[in-house]
N, C-alpha and C. Protein backbone atom coordinates (compact mmCIF):
# COMPACT_ATOMS: atom_id res chain seq x y z
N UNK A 1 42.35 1.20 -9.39
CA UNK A 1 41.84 1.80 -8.19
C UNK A 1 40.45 2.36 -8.49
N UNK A 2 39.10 2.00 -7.41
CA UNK A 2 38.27 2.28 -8.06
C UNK A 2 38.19 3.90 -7.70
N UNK A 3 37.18 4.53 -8.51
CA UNK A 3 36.99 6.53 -8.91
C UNK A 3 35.47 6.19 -7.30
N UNK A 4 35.13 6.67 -6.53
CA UNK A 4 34.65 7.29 -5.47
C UNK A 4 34.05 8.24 -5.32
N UNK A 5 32.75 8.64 -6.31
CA UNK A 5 31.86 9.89 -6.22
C UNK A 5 31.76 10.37 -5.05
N UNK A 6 31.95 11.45 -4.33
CA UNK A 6 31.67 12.07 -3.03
C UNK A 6 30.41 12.93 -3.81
N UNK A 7 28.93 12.95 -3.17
CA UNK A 7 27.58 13.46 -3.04
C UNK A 7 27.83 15.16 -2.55
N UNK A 8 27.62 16.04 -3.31
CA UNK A 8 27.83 17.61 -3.56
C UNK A 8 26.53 17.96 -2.56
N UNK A 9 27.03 18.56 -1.31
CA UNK A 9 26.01 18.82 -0.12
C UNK A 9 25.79 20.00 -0.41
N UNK A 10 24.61 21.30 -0.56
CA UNK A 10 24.90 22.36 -0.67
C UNK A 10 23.95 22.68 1.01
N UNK A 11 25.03 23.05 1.66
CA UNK A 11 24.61 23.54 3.42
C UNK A 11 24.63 24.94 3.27
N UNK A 12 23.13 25.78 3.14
CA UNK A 12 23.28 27.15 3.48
C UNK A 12 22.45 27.60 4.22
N UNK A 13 22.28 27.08 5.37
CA UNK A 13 20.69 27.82 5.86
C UNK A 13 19.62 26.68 5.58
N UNK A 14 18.47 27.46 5.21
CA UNK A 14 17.56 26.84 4.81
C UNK A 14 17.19 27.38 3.75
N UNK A 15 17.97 27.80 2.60
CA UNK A 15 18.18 28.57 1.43
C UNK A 15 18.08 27.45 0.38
N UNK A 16 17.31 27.33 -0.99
CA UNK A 16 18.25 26.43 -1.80
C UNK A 16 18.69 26.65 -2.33
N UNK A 17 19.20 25.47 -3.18
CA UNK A 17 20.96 25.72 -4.11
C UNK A 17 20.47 26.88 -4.98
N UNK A 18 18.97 27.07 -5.55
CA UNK A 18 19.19 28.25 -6.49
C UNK A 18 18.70 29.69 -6.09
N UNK A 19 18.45 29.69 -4.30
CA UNK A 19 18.43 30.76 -4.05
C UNK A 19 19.71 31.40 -3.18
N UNK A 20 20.48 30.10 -3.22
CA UNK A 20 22.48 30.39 -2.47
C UNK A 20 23.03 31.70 -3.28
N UNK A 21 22.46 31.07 -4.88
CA UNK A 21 22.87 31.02 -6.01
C UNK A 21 23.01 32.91 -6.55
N UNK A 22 21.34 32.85 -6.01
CA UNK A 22 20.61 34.14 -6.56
C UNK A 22 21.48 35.38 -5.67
N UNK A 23 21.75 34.46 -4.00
CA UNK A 23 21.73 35.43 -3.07
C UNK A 23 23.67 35.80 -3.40
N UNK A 24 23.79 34.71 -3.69
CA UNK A 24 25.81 35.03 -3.70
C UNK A 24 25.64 36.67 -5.03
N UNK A 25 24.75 36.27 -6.14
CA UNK A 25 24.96 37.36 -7.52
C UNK A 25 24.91 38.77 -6.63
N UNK A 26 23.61 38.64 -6.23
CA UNK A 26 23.29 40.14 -5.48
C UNK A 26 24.19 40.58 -4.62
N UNK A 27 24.58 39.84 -3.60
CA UNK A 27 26.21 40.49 -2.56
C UNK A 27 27.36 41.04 -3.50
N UNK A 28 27.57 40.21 -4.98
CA UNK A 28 28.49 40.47 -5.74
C UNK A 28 28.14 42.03 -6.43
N UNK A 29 27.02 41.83 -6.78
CA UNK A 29 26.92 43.28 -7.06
C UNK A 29 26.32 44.35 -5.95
N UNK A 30 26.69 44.01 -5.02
CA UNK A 30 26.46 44.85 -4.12
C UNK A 30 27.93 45.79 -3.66
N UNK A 31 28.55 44.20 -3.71
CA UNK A 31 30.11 44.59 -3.32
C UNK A 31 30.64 45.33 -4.56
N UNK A 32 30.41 44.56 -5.91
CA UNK A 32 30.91 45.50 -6.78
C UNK A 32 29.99 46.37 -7.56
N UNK A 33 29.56 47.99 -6.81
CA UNK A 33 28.71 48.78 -7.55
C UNK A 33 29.18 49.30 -8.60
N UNK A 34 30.59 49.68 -8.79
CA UNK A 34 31.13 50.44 -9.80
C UNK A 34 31.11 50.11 -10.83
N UNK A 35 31.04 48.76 -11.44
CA UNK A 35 30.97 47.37 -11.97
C UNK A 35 29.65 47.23 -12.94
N UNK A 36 29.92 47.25 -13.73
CA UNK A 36 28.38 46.75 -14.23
C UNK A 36 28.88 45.43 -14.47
N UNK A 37 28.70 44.50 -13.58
CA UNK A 37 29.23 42.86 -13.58
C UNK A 37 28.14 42.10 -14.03
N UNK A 38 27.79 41.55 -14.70
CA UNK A 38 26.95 40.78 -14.98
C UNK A 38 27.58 39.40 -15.59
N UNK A 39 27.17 38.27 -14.57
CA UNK A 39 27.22 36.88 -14.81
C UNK A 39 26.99 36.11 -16.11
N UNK A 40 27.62 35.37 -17.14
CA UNK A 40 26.84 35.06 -17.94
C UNK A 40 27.26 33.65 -18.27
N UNK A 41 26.16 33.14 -18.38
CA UNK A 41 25.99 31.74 -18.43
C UNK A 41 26.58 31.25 -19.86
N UNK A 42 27.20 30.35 -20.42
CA UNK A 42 27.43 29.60 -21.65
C UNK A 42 26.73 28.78 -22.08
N UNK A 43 25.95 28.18 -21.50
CA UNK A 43 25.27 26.71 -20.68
C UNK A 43 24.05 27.13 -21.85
N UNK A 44 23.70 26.12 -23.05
CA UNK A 44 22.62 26.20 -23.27
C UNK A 44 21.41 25.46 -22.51
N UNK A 45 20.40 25.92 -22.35
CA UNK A 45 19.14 25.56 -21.64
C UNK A 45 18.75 24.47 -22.70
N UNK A 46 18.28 23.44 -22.02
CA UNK A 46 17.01 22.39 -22.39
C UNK A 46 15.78 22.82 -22.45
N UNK A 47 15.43 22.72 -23.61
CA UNK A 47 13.98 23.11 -23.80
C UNK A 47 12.90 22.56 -23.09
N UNK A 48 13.43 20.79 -22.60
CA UNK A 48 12.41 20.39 -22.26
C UNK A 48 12.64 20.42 -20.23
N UNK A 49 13.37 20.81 -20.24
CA UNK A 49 13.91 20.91 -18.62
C UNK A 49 12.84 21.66 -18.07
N UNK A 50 12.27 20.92 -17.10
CA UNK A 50 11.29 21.16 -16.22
C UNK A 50 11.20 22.63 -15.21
N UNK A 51 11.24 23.62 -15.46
CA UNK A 51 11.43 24.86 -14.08
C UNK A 51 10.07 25.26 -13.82
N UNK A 52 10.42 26.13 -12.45
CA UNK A 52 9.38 27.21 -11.56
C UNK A 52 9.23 28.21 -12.83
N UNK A 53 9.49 28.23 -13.88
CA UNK A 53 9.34 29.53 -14.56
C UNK A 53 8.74 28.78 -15.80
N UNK A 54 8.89 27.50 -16.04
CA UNK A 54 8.03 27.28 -17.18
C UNK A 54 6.56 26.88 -15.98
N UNK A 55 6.09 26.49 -15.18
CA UNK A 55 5.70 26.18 -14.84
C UNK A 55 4.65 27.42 -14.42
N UNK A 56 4.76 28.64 -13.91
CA UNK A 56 4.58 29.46 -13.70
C UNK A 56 3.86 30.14 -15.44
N UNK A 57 4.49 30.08 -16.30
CA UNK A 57 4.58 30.62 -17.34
C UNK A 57 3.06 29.70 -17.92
N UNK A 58 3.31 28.42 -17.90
CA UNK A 58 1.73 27.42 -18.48
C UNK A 58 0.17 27.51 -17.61
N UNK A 59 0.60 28.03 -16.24
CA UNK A 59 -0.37 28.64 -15.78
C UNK A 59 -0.93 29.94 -15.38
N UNK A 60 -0.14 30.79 -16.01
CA UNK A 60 -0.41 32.03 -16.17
C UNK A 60 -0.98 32.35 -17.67
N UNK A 61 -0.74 31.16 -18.71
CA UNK A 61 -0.97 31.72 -19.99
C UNK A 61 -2.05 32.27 -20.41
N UNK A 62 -2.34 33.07 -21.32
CA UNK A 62 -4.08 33.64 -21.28
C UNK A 62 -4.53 33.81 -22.81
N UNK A 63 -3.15 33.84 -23.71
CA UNK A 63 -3.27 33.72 -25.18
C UNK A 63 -3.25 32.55 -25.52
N UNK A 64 -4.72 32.09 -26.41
CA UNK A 64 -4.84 30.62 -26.94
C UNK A 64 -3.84 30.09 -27.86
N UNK A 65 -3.20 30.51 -28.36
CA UNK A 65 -1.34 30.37 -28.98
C UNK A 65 -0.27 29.67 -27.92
N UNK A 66 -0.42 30.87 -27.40
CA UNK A 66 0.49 30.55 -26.04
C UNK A 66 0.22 28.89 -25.17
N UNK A 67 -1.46 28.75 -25.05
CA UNK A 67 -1.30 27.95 -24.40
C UNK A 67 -1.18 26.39 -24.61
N UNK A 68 -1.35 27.14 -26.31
CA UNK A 68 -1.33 25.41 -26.90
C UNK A 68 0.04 25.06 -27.16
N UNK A 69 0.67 26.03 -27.15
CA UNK A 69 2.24 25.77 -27.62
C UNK A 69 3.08 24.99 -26.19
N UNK A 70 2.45 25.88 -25.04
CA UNK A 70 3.10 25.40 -23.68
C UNK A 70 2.28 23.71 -23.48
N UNK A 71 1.20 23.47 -23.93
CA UNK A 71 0.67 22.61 -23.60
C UNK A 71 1.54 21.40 -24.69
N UNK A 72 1.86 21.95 -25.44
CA UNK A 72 2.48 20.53 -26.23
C UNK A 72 3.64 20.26 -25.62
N UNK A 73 4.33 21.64 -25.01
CA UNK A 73 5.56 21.61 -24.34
C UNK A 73 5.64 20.39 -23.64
N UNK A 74 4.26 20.91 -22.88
CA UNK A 74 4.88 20.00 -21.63
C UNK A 74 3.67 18.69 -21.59
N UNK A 75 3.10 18.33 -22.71
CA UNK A 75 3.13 17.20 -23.16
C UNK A 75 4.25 16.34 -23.01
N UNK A 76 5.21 16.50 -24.16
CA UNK A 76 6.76 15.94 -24.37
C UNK A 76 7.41 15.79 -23.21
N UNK A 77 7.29 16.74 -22.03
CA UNK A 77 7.45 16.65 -20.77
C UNK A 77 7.53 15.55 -19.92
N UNK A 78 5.87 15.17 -20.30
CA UNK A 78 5.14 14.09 -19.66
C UNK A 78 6.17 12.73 -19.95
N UNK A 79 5.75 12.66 -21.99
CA UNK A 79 6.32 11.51 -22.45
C UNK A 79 7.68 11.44 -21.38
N UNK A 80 8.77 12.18 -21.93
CA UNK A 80 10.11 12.09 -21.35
C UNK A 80 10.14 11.79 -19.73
N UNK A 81 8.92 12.27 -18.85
CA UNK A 81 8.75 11.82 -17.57
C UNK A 81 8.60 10.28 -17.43
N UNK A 82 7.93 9.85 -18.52
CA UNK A 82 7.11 8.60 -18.64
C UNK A 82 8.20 7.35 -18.76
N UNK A 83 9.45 7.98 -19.85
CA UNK A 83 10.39 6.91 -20.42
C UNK A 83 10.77 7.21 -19.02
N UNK A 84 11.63 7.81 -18.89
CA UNK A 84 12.43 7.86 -17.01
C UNK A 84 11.98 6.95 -15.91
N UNK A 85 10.70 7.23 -16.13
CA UNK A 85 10.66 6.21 -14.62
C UNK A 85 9.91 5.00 -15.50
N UNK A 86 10.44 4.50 -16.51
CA UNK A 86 10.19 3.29 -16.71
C UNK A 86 8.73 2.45 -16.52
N UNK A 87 7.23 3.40 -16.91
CA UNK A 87 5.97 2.50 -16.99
C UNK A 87 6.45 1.25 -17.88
N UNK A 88 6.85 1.19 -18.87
CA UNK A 88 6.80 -0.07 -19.12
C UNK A 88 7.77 -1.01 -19.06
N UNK A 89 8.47 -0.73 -18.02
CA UNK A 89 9.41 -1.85 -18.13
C UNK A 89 9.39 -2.06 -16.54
N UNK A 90 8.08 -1.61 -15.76
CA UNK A 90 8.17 -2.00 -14.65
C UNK A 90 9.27 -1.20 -13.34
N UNK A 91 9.66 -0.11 -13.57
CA UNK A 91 10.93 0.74 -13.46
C UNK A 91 12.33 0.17 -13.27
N UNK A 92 12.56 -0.64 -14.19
CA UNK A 92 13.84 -0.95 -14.48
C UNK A 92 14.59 -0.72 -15.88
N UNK A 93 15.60 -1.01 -16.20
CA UNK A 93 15.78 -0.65 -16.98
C UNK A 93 17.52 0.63 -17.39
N UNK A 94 17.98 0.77 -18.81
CA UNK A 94 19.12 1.65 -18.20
C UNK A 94 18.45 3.09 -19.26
N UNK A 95 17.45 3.21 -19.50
CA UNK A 95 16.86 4.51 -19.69
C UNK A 95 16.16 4.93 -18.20
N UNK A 96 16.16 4.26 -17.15
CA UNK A 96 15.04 4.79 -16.30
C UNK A 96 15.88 5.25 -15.05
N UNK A 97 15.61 6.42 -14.91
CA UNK A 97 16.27 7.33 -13.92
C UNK A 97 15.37 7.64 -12.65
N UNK A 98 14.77 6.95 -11.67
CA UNK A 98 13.46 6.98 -10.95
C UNK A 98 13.42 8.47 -9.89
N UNK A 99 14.58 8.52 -9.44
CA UNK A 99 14.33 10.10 -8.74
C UNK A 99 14.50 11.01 -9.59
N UNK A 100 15.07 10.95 -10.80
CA UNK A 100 14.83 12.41 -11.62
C UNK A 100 13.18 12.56 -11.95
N UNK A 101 13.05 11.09 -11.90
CA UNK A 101 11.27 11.02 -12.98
C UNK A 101 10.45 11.26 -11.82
N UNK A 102 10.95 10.84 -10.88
CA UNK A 102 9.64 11.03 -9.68
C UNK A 102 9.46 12.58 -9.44
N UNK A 103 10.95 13.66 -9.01
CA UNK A 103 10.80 14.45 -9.06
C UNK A 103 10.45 15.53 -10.15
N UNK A 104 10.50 15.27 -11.24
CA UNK A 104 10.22 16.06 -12.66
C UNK A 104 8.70 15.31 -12.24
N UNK A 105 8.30 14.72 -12.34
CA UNK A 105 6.36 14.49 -11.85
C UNK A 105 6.06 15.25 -10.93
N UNK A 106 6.13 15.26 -9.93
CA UNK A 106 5.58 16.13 -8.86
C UNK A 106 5.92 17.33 -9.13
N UNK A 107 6.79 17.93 -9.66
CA UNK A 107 6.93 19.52 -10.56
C UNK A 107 5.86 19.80 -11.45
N UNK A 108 5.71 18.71 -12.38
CA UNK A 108 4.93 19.06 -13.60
C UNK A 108 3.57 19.13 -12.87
N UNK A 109 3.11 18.37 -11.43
CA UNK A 109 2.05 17.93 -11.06
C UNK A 109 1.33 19.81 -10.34
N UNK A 110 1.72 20.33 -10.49
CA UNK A 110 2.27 21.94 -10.07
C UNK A 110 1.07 23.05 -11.41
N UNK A 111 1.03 21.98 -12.34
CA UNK A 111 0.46 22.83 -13.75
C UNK A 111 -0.79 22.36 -13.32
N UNK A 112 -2.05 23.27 -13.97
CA UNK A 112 -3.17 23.20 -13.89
C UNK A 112 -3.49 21.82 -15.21
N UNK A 113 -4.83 21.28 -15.04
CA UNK A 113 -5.85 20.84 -15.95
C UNK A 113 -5.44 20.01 -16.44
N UNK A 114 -5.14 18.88 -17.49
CA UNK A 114 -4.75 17.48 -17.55
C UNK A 114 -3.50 17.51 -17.16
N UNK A 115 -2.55 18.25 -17.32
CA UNK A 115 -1.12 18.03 -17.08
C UNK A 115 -1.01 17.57 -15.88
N UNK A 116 -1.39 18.58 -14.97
CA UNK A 116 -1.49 17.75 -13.60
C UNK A 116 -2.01 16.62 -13.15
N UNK A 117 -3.14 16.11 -14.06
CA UNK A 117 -3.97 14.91 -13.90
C UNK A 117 -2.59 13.28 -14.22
N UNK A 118 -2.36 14.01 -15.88
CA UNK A 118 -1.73 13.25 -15.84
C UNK A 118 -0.06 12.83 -15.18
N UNK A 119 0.61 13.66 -14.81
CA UNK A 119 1.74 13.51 -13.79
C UNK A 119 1.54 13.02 -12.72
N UNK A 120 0.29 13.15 -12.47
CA UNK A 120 0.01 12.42 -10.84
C UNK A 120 -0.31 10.95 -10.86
N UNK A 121 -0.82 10.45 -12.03
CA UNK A 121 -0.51 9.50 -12.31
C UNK A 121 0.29 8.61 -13.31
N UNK A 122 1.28 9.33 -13.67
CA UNK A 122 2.47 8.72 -13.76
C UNK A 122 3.24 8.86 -12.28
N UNK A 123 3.22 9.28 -11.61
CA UNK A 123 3.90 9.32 -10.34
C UNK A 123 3.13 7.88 -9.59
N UNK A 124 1.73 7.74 -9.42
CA UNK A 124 1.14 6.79 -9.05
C UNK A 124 1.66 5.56 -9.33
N UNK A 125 1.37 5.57 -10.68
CA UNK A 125 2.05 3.76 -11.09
C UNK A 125 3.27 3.77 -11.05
N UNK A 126 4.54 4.72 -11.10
CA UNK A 126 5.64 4.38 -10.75
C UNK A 126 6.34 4.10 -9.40
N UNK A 127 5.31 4.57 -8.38
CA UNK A 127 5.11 4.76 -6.86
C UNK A 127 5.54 3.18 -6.45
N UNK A 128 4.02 2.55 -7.37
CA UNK A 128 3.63 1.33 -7.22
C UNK A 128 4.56 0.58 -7.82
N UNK A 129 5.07 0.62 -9.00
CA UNK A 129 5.67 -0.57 -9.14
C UNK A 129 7.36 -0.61 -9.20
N UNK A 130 7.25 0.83 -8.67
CA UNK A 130 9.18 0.17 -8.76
C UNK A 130 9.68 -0.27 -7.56
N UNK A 131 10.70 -0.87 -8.10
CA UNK A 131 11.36 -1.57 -7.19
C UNK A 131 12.10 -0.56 -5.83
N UNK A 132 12.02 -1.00 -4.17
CA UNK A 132 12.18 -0.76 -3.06
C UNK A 132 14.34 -0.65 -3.55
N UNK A 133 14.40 1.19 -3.03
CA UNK A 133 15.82 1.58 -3.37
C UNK A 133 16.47 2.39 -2.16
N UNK A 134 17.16 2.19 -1.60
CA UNK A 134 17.53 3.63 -0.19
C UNK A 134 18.11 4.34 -0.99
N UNK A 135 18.38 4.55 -2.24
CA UNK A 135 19.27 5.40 -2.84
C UNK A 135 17.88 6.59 -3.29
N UNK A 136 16.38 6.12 -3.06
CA UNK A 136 15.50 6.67 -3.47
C UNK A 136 14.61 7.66 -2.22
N UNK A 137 15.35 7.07 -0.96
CA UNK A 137 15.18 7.98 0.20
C UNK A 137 14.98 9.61 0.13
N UNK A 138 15.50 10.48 -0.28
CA UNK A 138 15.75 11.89 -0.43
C UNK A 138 14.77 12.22 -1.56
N UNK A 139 14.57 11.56 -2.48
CA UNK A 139 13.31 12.06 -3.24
C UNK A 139 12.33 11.93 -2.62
N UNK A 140 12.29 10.92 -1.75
CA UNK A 140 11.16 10.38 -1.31
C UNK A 140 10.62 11.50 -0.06
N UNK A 141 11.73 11.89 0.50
CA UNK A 141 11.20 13.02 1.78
C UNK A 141 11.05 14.43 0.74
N UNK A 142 11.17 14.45 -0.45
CA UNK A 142 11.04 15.85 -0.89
C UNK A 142 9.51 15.85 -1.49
N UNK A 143 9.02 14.71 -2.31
CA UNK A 143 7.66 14.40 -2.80
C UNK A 143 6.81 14.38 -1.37
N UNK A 144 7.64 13.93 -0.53
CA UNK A 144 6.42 13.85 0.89
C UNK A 144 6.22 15.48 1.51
N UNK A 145 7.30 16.19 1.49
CA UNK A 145 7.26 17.76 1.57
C UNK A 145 6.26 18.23 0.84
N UNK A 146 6.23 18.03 -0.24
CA UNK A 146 5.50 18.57 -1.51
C UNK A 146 4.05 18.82 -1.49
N UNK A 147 3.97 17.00 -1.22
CA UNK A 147 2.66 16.61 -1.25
C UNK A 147 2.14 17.30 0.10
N UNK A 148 2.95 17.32 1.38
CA UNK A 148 1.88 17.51 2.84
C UNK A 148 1.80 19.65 2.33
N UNK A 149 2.78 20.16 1.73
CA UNK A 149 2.65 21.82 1.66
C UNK A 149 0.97 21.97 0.47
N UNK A 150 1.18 20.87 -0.58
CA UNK A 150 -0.14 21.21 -0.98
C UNK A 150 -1.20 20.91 -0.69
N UNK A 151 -1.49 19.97 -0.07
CA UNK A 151 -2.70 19.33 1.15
C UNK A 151 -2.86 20.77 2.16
N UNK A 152 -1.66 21.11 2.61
CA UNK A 152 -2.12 21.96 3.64
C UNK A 152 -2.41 23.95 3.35
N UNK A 153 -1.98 23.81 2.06
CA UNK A 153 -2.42 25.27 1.69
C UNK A 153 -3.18 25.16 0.24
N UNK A 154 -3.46 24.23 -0.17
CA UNK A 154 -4.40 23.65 -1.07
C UNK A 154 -5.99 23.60 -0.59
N UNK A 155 -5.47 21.68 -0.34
CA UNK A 155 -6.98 21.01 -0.41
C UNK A 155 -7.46 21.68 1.16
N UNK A 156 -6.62 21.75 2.05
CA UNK A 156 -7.32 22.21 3.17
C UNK A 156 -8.38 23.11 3.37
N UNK A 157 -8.46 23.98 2.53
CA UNK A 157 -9.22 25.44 2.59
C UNK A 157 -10.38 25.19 2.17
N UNK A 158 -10.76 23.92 1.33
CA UNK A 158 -11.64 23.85 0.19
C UNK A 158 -12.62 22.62 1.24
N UNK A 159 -13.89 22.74 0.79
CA UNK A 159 -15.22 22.23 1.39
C UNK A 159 -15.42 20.58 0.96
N UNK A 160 -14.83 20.55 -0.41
CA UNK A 160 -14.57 19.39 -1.14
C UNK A 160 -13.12 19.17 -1.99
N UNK A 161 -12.82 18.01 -2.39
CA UNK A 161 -11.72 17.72 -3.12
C UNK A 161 -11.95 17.13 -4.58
N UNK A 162 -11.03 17.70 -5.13
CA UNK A 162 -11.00 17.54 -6.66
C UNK A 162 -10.15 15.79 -6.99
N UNK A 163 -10.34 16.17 -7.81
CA UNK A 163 -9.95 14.51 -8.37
C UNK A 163 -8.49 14.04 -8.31
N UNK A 164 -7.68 15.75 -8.40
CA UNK A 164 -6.19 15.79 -8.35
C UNK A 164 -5.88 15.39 -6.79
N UNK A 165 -6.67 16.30 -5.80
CA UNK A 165 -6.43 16.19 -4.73
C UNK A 165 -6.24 14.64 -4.22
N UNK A 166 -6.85 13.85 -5.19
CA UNK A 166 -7.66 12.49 -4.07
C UNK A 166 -5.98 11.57 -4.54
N UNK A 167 -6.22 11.86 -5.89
CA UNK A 167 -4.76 11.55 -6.27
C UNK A 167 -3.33 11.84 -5.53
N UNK A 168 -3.59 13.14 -5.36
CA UNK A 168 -2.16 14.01 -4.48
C UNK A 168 -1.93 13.08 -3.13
N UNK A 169 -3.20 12.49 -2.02
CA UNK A 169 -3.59 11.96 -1.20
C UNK A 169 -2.92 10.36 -1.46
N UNK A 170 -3.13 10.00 -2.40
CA UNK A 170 -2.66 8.38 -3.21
C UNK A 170 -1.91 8.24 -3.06
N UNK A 171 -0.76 9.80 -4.02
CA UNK A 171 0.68 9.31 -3.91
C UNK A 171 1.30 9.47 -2.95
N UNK A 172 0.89 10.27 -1.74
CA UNK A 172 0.80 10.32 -0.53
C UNK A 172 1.35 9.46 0.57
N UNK A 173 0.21 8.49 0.12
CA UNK A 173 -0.08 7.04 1.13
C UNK A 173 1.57 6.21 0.75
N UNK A 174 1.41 6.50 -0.75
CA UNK A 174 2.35 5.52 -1.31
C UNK A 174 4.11 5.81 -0.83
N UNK A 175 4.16 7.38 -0.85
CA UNK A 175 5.35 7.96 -0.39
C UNK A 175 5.66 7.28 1.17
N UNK A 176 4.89 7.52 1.53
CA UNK A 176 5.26 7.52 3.21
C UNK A 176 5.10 6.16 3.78
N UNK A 177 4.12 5.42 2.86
CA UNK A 177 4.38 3.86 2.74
C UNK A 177 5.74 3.14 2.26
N UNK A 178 6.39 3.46 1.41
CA UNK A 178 7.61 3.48 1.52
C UNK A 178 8.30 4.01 1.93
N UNK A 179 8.30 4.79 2.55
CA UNK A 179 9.37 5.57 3.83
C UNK A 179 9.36 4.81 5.21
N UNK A 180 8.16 4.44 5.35
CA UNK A 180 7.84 3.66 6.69
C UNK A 180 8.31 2.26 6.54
N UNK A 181 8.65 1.69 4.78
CA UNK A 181 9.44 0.15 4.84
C UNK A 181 10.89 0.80 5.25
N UNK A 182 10.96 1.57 4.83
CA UNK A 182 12.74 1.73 4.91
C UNK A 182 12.82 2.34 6.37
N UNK A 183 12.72 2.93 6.79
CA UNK A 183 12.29 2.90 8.24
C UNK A 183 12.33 1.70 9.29
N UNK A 184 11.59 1.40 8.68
CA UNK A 184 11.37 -0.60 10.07
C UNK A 184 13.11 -1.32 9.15
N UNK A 185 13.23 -1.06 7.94
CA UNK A 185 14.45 -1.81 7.37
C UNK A 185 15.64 -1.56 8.13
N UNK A 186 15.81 0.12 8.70
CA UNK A 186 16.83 0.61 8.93
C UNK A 186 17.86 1.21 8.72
N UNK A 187 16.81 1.74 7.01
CA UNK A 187 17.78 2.90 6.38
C UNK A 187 17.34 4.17 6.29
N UNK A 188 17.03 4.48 7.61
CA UNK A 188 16.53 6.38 7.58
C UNK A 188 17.31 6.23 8.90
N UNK A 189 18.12 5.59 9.65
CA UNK A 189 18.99 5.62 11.10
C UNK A 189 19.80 6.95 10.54
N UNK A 190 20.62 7.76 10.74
CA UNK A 190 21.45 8.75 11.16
C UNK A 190 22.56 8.81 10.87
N UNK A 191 23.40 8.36 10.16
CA UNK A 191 24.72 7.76 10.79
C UNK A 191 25.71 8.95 11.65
């Protein structure tokens, strides 16, 4: 009998899963004051796992230590972005995971000064050459989110555009160019 993954919806609002997350801890200790309750995770962290807090952390850095250390970080970042969505194998492949890699790019694309240069184009050529997926739909409307929030509280304000921007604009075209095949195909219908 075949096993039947059912897709884990998290419906809260317009909250996400890690602010459901944040908001369920705080009610808990709200409800329990008497409590010094504190949650604790087992779960070791990935060093190289992409967050708002490393991300935050490489562009805030201000000690030349600091920033070379974060910068190699998320070098390795890159690489590991790079094997995922498969540049050289054309994005195929059973190392290449294309919505984890697309979305871990447009995260990393978030860091200032080459990092960003270069994530945006690894996002570019993987844009381009992988292969047409509906299973790639939902990344695809979240990179298009991404991209139109930094166009519009970004590049908008500014008199001219930077080199990232023209890029941001690229992968852009390319997102919504494939949204618009799957679209006329007939896999963004509703069911």
């Amino acid at each position: 009998m075949p096993v039947i993954k059912v897709p884990v919806i998290h419906r809260f609002g317009i909250l996400s899963n890690r602010q459901h997350k944040e908001l369920q801890k705080e009610l808990l200790r709200k409800y329990l004051p008497s409590h010094s309750y504190e949650i604790h995770s087992d779960k070791t962290i990935n060093p190289l796992e992409i967050t708002e807090k490393f991300i935050q952390k490489f562009n805030d850095a201000t000690n030349p230590q600091d920033k070379e250390d974060l910068l190699e970080l998320a070098k390795k970042m890159l690489a590991r972005c790079k094997r995922r969505s498969g540049l050289g194998t054309l994005g195929s492949g059973k190392h290449v995971d294309l919505p984890v890699a697309w979305t871990e790019a447009i995260i990393l694309a978030q860091c200032k000064g080459e990092i960003q240069e270069e994530a945006l184009d690894i996002l570019l050529i993987s844009l381009d050459h992988a292969p047409m997926n509906p299973e790639h739909v939902p990344v695809l409307f979240f990179i298009a989110e991404s991209i139109l929030y930094r166009i519009c509280c970004d590049a908008a304000q500014k008199s001219y555009l930077y080199s990232s921007e023209i890029k941001l604009s690229k992968v852009g075209f390319l997102v919504f160019l494939r949204l618009l095949v799957f679209h006329l195909c007939g896999h963004l219908e509703s069911s």
